[in-house]
Protein backbone atom coordinates (compact mmCIF):
# COMPACT_ATOMS: atom_id res chain seq x y z
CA UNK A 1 6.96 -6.79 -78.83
CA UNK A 2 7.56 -7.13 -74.90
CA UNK A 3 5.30 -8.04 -73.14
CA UNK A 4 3.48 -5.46 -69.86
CA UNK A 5 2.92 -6.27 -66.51
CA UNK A 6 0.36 -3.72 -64.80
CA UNK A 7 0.08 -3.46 -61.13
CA UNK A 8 -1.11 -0.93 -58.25
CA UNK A 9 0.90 -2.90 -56.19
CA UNK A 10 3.16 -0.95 -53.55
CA UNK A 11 6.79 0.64 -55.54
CA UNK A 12 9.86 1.33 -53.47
CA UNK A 13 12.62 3.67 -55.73
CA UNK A 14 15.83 5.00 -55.29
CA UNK A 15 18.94 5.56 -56.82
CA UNK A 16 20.98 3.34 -58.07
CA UNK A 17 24.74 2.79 -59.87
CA UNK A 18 24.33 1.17 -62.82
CA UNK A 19 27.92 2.05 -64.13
CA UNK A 20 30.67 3.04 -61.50
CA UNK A 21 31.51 5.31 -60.82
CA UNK A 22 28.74 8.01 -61.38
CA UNK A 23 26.27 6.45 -63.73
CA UNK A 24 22.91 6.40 -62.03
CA UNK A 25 19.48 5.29 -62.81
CA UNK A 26 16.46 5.12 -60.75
CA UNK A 27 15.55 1.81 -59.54
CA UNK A 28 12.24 0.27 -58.91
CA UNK A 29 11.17 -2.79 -56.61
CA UNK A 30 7.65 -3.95 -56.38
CA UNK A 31 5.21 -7.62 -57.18
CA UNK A 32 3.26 -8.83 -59.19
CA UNK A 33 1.29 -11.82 -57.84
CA UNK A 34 4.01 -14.50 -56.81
CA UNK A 35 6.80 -12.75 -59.26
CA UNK A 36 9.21 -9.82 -58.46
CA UNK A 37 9.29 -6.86 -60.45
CA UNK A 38 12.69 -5.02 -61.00
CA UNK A 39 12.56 -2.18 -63.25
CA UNK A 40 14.00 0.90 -63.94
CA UNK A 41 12.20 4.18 -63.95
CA UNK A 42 13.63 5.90 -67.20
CA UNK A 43 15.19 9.46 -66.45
CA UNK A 44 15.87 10.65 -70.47
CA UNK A 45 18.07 13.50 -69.84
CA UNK A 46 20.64 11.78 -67.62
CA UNK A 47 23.53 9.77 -69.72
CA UNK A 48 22.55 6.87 -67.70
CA UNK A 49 18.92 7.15 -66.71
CA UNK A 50 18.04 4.22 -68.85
CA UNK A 51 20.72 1.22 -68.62
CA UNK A 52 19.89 -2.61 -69.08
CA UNK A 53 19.50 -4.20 -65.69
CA UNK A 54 20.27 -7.67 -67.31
CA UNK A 55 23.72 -5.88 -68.29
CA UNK A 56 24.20 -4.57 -64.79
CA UNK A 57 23.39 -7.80 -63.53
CA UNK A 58 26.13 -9.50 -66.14
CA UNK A 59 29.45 -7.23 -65.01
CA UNK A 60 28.72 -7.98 -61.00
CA UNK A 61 28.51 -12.22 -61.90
CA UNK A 62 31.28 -14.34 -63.25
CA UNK A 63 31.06 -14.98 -67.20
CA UNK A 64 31.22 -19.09 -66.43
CA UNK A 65 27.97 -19.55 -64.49
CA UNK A 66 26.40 -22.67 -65.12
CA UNK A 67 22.27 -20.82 -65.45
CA UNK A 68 23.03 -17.17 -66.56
CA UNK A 69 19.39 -16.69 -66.46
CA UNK A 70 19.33 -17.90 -63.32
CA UNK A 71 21.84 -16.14 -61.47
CA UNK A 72 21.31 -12.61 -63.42
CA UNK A 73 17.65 -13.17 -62.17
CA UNK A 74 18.85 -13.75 -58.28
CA UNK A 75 20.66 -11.27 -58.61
CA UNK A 76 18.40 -8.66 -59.54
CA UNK A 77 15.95 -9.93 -57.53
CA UNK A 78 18.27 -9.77 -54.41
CA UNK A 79 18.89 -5.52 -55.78
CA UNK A 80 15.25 -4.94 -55.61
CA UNK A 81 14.28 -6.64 -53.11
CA UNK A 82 16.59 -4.96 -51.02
CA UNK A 83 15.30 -1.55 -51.37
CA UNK A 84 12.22 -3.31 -49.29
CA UNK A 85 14.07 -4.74 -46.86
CA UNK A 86 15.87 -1.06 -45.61
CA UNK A 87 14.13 1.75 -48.06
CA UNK A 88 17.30 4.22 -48.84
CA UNK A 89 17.34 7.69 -47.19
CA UNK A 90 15.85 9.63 -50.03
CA UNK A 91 13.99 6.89 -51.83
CA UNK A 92 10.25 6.75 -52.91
CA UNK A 93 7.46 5.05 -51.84
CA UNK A 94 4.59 5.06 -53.89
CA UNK A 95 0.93 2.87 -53.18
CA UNK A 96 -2.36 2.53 -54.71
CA UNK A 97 -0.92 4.28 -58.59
CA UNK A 98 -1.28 2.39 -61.34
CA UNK A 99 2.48 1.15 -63.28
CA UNK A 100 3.13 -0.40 -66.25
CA UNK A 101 6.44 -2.52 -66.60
CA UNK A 102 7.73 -3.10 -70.16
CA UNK A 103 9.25 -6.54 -69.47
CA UNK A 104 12.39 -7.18 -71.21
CA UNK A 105 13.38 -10.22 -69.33
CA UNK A 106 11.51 -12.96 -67.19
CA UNK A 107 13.19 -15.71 -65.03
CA UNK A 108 11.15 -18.39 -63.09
CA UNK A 109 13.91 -19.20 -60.34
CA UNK A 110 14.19 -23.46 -59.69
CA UNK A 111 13.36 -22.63 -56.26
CA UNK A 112 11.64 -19.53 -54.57
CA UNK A 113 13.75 -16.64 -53.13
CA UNK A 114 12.99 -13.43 -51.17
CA UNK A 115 8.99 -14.91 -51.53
CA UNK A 116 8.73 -14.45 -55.21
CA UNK A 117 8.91 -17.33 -57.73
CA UNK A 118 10.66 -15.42 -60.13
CA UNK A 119 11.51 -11.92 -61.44
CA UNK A 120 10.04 -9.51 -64.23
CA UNK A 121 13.03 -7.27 -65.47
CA UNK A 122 12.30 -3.99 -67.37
CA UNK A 123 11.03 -0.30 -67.72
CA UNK A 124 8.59 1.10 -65.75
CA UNK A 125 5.89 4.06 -66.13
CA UNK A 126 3.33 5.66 -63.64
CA UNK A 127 -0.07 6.62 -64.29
CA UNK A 128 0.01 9.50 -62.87
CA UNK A 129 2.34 11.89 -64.63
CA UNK A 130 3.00 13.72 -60.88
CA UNK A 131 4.29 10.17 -59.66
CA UNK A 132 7.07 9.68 -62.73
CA UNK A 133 8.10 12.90 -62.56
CA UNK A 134 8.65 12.78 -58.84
CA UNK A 135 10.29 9.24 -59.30
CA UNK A 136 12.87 10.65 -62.08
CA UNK A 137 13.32 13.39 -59.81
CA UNK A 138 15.16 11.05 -57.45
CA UNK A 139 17.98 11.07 -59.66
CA UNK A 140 19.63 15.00 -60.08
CA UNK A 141 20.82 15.47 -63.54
CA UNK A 142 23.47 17.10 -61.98
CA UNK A 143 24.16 14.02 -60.01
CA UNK A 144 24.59 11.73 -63.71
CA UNK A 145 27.30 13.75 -64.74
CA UNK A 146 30.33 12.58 -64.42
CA UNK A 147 32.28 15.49 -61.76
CA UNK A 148 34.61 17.82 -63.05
CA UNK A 149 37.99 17.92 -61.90
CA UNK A 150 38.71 20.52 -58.87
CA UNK A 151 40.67 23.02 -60.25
């Protein structure tokens, strides 16, 4: 069973390509104490409102990296924590709801980065129905399909 991380800790979302070149999910970037939490926010209808950030993380790295756990983790952490850095045009910004992360992966980096210690990497769920269906409706179904040709 994975383990949960709750929070009410501050969530910035957007969208993001999981698979080039259309395949979108929404991503999530918020903390959890002294960790990072990268998650995405599950959109069911879209073909790729759901992918496996550790996946994602494993086609943008070479396949010969010394600490795959390592550098998957700095990597994701280095997506998310991006989104705080410059929130995207059309992102989210939710404080003070309660989230749940289903935590698929956990990596405690050998040195801290971006002021977190490590990263949580998983699903995450509002609260507040409102809140995930105004997070999932940062990704347009219409937007996951892949484009039909101009004719």
């Amino acid at each position: 069973m994975a383990r949960r991380v709750k929070g009410t800790d501050r969530v910035i979302m957007a969208p993001f390509t999981a698979q080039w070149p259309d395949g979108r999910c929404v991503l999530a970037y918020a903390k959890d104490d002294a960790m990072a939490v990268v998650a995405i926010v599950p959109v069911p209808d879209a073909p790729h409102g759901s992918p496996s950030l550790w996946e994602v993380a494993a086609r943008h790295l070479p396949a010969s990296t010394l600490n795959e756990t390592e550098a998957y983790g700095r990597w994701l952490l280095g997506t998310g924590w991006s989104l705080s850095v410059m929130p995207p045009a059309g992102g989210l910004i939710v404080k003070d709801e309660g989230w749940t992360v289903e935590v698929f992966r956990s990596c405690v980096l050998k040195e801290p980065v971006y002021g977190s210690d490590g990263v949580h990497v998983g699903r995450m769920a509002f609260d507040n129905p409102a809140v995930m269906d105004k997070a999932r409706s940062l990704l347009p179904l219409s937007a996951s399909r892949p484009h039909s040709p101009i004719v």
